[in-house]
Protein backbone atom coordinates (compact mmCIF):
# COMPACT_ATOMS: atom_id res chain seq x y z
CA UNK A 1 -26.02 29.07 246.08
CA UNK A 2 -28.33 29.85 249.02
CA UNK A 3 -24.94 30.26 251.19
CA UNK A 4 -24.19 32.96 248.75
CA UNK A 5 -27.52 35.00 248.48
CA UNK A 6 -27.50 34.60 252.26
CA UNK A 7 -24.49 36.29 252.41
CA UNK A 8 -25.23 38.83 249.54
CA UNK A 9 -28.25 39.51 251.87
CA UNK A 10 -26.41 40.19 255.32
CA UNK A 11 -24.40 42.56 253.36
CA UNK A 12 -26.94 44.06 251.22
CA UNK A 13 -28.24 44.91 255.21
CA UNK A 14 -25.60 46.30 256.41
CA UNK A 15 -24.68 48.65 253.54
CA UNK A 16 -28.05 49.85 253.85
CA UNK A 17 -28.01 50.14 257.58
CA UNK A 18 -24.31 52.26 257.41
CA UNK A 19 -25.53 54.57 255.05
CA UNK A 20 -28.95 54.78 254.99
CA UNK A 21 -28.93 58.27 256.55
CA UNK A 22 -26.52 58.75 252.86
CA UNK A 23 -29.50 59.72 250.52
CA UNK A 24 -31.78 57.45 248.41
CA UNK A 25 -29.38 57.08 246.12
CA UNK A 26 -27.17 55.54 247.70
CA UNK A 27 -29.82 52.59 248.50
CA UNK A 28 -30.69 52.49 244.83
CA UNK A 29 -27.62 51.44 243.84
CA UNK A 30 -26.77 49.29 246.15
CA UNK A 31 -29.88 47.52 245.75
CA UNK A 32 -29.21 47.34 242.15
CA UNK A 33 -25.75 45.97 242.77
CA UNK A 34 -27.60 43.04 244.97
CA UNK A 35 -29.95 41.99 242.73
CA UNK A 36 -27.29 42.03 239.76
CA UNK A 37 -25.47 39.74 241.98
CA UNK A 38 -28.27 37.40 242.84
CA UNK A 39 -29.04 37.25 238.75
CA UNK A 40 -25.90 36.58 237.94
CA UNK A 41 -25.31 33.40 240.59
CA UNK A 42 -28.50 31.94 239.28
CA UNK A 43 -27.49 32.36 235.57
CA UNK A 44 -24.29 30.54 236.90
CA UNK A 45 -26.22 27.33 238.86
CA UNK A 46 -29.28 26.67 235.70
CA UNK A 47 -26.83 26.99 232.51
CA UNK A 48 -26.07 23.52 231.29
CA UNK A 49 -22.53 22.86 231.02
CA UNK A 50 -20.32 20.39 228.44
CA UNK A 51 -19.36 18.56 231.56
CA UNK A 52 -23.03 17.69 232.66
CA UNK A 53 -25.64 17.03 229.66
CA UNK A 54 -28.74 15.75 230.11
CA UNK A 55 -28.10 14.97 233.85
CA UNK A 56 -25.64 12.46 233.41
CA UNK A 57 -22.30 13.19 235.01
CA UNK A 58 -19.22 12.59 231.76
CA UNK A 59 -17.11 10.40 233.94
CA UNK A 60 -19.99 7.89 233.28
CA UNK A 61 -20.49 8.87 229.81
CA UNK A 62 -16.94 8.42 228.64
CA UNK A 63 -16.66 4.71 228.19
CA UNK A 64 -20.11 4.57 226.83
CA UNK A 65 -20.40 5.11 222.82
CA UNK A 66 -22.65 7.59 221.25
CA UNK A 67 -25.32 7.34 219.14
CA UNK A 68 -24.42 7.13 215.83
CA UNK A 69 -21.71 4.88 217.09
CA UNK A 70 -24.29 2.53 218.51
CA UNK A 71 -26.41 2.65 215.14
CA UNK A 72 -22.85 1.98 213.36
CA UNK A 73 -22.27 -0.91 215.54
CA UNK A 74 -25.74 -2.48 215.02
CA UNK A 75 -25.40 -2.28 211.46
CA UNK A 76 -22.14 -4.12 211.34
CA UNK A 77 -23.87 -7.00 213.57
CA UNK A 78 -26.78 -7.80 211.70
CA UNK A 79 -25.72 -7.93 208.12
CA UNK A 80 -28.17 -6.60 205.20
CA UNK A 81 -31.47 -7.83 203.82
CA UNK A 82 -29.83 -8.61 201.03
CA UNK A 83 -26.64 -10.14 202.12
CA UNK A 84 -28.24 -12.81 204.34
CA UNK A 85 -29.46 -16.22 203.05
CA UNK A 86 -32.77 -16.35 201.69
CA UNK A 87 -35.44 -19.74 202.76
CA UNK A 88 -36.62 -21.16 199.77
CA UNK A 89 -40.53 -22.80 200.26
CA UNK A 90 -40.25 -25.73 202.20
CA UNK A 91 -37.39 -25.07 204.04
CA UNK A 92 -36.47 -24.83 208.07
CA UNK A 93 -34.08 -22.67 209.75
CA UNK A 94 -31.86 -24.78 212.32
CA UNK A 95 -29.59 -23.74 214.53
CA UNK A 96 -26.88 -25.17 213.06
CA UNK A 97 -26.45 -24.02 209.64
CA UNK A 98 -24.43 -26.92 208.41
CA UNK A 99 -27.61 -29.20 209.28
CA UNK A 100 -29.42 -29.78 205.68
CA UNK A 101 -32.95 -29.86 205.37
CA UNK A 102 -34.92 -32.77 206.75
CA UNK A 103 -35.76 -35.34 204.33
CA UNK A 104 -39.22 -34.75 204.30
CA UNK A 105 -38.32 -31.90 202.47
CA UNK A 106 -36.56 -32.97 199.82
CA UNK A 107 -38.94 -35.63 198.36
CA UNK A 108 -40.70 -33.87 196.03
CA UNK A 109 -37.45 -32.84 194.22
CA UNK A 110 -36.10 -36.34 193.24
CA UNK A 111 -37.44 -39.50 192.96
CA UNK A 112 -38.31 -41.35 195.92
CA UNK A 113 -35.82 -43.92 197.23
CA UNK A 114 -35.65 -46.55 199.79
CA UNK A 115 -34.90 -44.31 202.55
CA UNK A 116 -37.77 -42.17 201.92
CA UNK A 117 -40.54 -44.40 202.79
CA UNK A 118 -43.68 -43.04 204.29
CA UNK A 119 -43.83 -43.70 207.80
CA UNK A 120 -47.25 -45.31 207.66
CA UNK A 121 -49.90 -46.84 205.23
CA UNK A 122 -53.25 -45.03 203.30
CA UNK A 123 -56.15 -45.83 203.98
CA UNK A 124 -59.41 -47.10 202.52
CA UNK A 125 -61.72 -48.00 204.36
CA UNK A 126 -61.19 -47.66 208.28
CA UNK A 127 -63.51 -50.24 209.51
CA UNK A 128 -61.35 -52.42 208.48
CA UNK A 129 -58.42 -51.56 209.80
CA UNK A 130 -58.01 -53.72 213.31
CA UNK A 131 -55.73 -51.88 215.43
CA UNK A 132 -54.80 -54.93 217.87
CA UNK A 133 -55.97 -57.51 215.52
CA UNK A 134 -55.24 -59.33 212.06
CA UNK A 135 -57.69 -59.52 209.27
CA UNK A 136 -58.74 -62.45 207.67
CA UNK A 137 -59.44 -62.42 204.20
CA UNK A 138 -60.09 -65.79 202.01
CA UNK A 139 -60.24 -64.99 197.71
CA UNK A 140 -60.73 -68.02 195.55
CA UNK A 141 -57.86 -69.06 193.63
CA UNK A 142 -60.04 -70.17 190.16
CA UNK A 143 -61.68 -67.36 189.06
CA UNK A 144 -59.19 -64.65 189.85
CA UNK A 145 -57.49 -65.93 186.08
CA UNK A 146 -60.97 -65.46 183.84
CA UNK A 147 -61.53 -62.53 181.47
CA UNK A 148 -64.74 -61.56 184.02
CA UNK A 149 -65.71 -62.58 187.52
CA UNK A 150 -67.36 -61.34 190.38
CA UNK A 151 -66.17 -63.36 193.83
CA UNK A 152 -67.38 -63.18 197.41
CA UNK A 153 -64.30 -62.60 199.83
CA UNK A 154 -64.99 -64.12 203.05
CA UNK A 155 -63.87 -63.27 206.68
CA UNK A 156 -61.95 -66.07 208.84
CA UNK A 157 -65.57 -67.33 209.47
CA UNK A 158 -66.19 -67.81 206.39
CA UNK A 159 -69.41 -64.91 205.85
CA UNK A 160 -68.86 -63.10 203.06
CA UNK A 161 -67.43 -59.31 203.78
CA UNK A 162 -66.76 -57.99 200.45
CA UNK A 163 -66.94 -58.16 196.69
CA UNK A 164 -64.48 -58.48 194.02
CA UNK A 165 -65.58 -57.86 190.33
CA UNK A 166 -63.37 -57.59 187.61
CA UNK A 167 -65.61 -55.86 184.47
CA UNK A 168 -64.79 -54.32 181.50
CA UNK A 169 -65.59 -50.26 180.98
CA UNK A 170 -64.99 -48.75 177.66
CA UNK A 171 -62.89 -51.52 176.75
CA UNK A 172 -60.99 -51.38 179.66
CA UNK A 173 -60.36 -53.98 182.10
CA UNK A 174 -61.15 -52.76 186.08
CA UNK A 175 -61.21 -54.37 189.80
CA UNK A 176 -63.91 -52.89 192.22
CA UNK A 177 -64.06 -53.91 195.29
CA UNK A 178 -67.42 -53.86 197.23
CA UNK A 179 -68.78 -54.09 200.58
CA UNK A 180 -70.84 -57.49 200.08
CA UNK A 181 -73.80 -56.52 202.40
CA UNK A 182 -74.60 -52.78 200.76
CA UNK A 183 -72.81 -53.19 197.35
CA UNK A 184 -70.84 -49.56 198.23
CA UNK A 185 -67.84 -49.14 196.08
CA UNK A 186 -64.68 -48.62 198.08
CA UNK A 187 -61.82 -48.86 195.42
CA UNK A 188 -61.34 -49.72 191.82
CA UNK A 189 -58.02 -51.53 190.61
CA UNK A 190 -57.18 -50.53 186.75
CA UNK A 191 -55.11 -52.78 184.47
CA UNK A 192 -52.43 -50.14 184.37
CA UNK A 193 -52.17 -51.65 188.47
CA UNK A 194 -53.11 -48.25 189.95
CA UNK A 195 -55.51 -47.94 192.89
CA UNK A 196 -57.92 -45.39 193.43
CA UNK A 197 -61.01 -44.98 196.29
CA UNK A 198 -64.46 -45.06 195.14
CA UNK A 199 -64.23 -40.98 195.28
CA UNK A 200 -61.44 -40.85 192.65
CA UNK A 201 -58.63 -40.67 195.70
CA UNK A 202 -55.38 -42.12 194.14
CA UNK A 203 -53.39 -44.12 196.18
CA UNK A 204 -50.91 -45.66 194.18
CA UNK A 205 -49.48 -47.52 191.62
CA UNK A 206 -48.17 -50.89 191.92
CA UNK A 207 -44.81 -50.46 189.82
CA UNK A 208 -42.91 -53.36 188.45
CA UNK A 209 -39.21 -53.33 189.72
CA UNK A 210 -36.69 -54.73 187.65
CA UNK A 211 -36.82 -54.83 183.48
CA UNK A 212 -37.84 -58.73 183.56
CA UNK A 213 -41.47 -59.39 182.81
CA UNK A 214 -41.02 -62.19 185.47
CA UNK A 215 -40.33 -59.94 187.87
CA UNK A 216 -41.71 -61.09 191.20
CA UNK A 217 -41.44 -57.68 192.76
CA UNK A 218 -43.88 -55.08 192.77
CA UNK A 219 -43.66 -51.19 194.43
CA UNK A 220 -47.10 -49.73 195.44
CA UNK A 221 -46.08 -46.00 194.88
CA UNK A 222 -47.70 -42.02 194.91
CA UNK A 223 -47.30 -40.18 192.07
CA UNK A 224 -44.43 -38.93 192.99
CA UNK A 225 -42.56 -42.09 193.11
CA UNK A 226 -42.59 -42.36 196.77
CA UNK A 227 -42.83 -45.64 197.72
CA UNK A 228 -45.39 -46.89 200.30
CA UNK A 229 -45.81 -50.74 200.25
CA UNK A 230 -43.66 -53.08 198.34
CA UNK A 231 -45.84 -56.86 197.26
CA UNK A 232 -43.30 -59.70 196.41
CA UNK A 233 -43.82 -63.30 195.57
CA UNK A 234 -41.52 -66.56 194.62
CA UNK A 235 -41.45 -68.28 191.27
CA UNK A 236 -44.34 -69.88 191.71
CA UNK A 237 -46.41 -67.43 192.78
CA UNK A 238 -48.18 -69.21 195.96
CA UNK A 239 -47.50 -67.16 198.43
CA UNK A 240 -46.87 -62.70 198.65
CA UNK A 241 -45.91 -61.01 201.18
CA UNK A 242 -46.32 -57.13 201.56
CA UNK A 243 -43.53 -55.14 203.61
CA UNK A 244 -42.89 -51.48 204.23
CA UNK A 245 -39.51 -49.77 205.34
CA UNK A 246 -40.19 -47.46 208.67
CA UNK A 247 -37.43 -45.82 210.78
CA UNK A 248 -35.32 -47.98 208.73
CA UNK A 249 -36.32 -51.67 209.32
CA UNK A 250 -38.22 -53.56 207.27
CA UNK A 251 -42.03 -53.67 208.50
CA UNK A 252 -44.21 -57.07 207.26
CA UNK A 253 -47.62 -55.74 206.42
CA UNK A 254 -49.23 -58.41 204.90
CA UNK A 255 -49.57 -61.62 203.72
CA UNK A 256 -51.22 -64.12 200.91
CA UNK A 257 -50.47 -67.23 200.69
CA UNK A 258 -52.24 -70.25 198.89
CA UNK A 259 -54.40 -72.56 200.82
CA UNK A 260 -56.37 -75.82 199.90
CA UNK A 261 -60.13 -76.53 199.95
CA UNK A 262 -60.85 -77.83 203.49
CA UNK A 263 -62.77 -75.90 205.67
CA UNK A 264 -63.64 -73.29 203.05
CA UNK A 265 -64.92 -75.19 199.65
CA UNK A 266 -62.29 -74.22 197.61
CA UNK A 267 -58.57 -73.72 196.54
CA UNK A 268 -58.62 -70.10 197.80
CA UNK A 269 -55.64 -67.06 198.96
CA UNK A 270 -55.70 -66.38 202.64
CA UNK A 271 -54.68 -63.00 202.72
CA UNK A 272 -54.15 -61.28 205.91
CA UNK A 273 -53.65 -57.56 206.73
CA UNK A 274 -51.63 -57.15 209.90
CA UNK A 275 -52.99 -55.05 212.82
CA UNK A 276 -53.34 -51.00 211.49
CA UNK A 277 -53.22 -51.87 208.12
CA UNK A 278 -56.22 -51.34 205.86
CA UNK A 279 -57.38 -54.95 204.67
CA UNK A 280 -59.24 -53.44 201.31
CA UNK A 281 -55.44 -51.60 200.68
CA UNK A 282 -54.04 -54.96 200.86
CA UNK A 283 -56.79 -56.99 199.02
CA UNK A 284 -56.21 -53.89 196.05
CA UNK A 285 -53.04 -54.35 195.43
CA UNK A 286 -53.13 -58.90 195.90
CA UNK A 287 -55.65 -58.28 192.85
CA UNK A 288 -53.29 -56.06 191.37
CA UNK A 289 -50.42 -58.05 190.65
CA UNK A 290 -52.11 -61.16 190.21
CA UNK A 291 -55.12 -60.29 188.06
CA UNK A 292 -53.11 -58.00 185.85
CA UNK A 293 -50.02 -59.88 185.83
CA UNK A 294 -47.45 -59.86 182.59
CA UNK A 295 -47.82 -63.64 182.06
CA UNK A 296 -51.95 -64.70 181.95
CA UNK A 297 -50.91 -68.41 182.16
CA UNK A 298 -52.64 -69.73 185.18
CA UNK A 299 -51.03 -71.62 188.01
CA UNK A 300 -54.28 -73.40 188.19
CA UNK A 301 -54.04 -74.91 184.39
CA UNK A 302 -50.22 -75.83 185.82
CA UNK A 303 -50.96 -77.68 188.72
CA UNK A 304 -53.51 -80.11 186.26
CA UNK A 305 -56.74 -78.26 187.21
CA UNK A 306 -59.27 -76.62 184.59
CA UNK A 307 -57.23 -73.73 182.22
CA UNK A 308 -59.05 -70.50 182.00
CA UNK A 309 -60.20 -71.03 178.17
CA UNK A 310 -62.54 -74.05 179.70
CA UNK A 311 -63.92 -71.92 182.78
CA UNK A 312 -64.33 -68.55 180.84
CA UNK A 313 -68.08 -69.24 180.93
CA UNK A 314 -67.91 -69.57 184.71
CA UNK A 315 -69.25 -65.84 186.27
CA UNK A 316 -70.37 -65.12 190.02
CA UNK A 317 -69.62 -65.50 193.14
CA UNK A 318 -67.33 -68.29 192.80
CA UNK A 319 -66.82 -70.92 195.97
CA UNK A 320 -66.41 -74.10 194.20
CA UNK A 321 -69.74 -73.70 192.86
CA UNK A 322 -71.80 -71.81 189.82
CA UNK A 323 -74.28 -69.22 190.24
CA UNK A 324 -76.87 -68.42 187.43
């Protein structure tokens, strides 16, 4: 463009210069003629064209779709609100749709079965739960089968750490379980076998498995039916042990098993809570299945000792011994 008004200009000079001795009119239309000229190149060079729009040159635009093409495009890739899967509560997205649900997320649908377990145990009362160390717990064997009794439960010393009571409220027959040295409440046992905190917190039920009343098998459970702690015994009932499934094995939890007067003063159950378990959980659910079993008959009338008709009057903290 500037070689051409250059041009335009060297001419527009020399027409003037030939015949500017011609008249002024001659000049005036030349100098229209020039400037019509100069007009019409710029009209020429600013005018968008079909072949460049928007500054982009159409040998780059021609494999490139347009617009609406795009928009049709990104419509057919991402499918419609209502044509995609909906999340119901609960659920979790994974990358590989074939994948179902973790099994966390499906317990509260069904009841609870033996792969469901929860990966670890309630608890109670944390100061007694020993993370690299067992707990000792000795409950005397005699009382435990009376209509009422209140029993110290001593530590592997033998110095009393809790409190056992079973009373009757409103007709009803309850375990609470005490710290010995401040008389604080920490859980209460019902007949019914479920266990609650001193707050009203329930942590289970111990459920019977199996139709037989001689069942020797109980399932601590939520109220969902989840299972947490299973308690079983043998036919004669002198030893329990308390085992939970995590990650798929079989954990032992606890232990109760029958031991002689010797060092303590009487026939008593050592029951031991294994390290991170809660020793008042355990203790809860020993009392559980033994105080409120099916069958009242005592092992203690069986083995040639005192029934529990001739020791009903027999109340307090029972080591061998009668308090009044």
């Amino acid at each position: 463009m500037e070689k051409a008004s250059v041009g335009q200009w060297s001419l527009y000079k020399e027409v003037v210069q030939d015949n500017i001795a011609g008249g002024a009119w001659q000049a005036l239309l030349f100098t229209t003629i020039f400037l019509a000229s100069v007009f019409a190149l710029y009209w020429m060079a600013c005018m968008p064209s079909d072949d460049k729009h928007d500054g982009r040159d159409h040998r780059l635009l021609a494999g490139r779709p347009h617009g609406q093409q795009l928009l049709q495009s990104g419509r057919q890739m991402y499918p419609a609100m209502s044509q995609r899967p909906t999340l119901e509560a609960g659920s979790v997205r994974s990358l590989n749709p074939l994948n179902p649900p973790p099994s966390s997320m499906r317990m509260t649908a069904r009841k609870s079965t033996g792969d469901n377990w929860y990966p670890e145990l309630p608890t109670i009362y944390p100061p007694l739960v020993i993370p690299a160390a067992h707990t000792r717990l000795a409950v005397p064997v005699s009382p435990l089968f009376h209509d009422q009794f209140e029993v110290d439960v001593l530590g592997l010393s033998g110095v009393p750490l809790l409190t056992a009571a079973l009373v009757l409220e409103n007709g009803l027959r309850k375990v609470q379980i005490s710290l010995h040295s401040a008389g604080t409440l920490l859980a209460i046992v019902t007949s019914a076998k479920e266990v609650f905190g001193s707050d009203g917190t329930h942590f289970g039920m111990l459920v019977q498995e199996g139709d037989r009343p001689e069942c020797l098998q109980h399932t601590l459970r939520d109220r969902a039916g989840r299972p947490l702690l299973a308690v079983s015994t043998r036919q004669d009932r002198r030893d329990y042990k308390m085992t939970s499934i995590s990650g798929g094995r079989v954990i032992e939890r606890a232990t109760a098993v029958r031991r002689p007067a010797g060092k303590l003063p009487a026939e008593h159950y050592e029951v031991v809570a294994n390290p991170n378990v809660d020793a008042v959980l355990v203790l809860a659910c020993f009392l559980a299945v033994v105080v409120f079993r099916s069958s009242q008959s005592s092992p203690v009338a069986r083995s040639g000792r005192p029934s529990t008709a001739e020791n009903a009057n027999l109340t307090g903290r029972y080591w061998g011994y009668r308090e009044d």
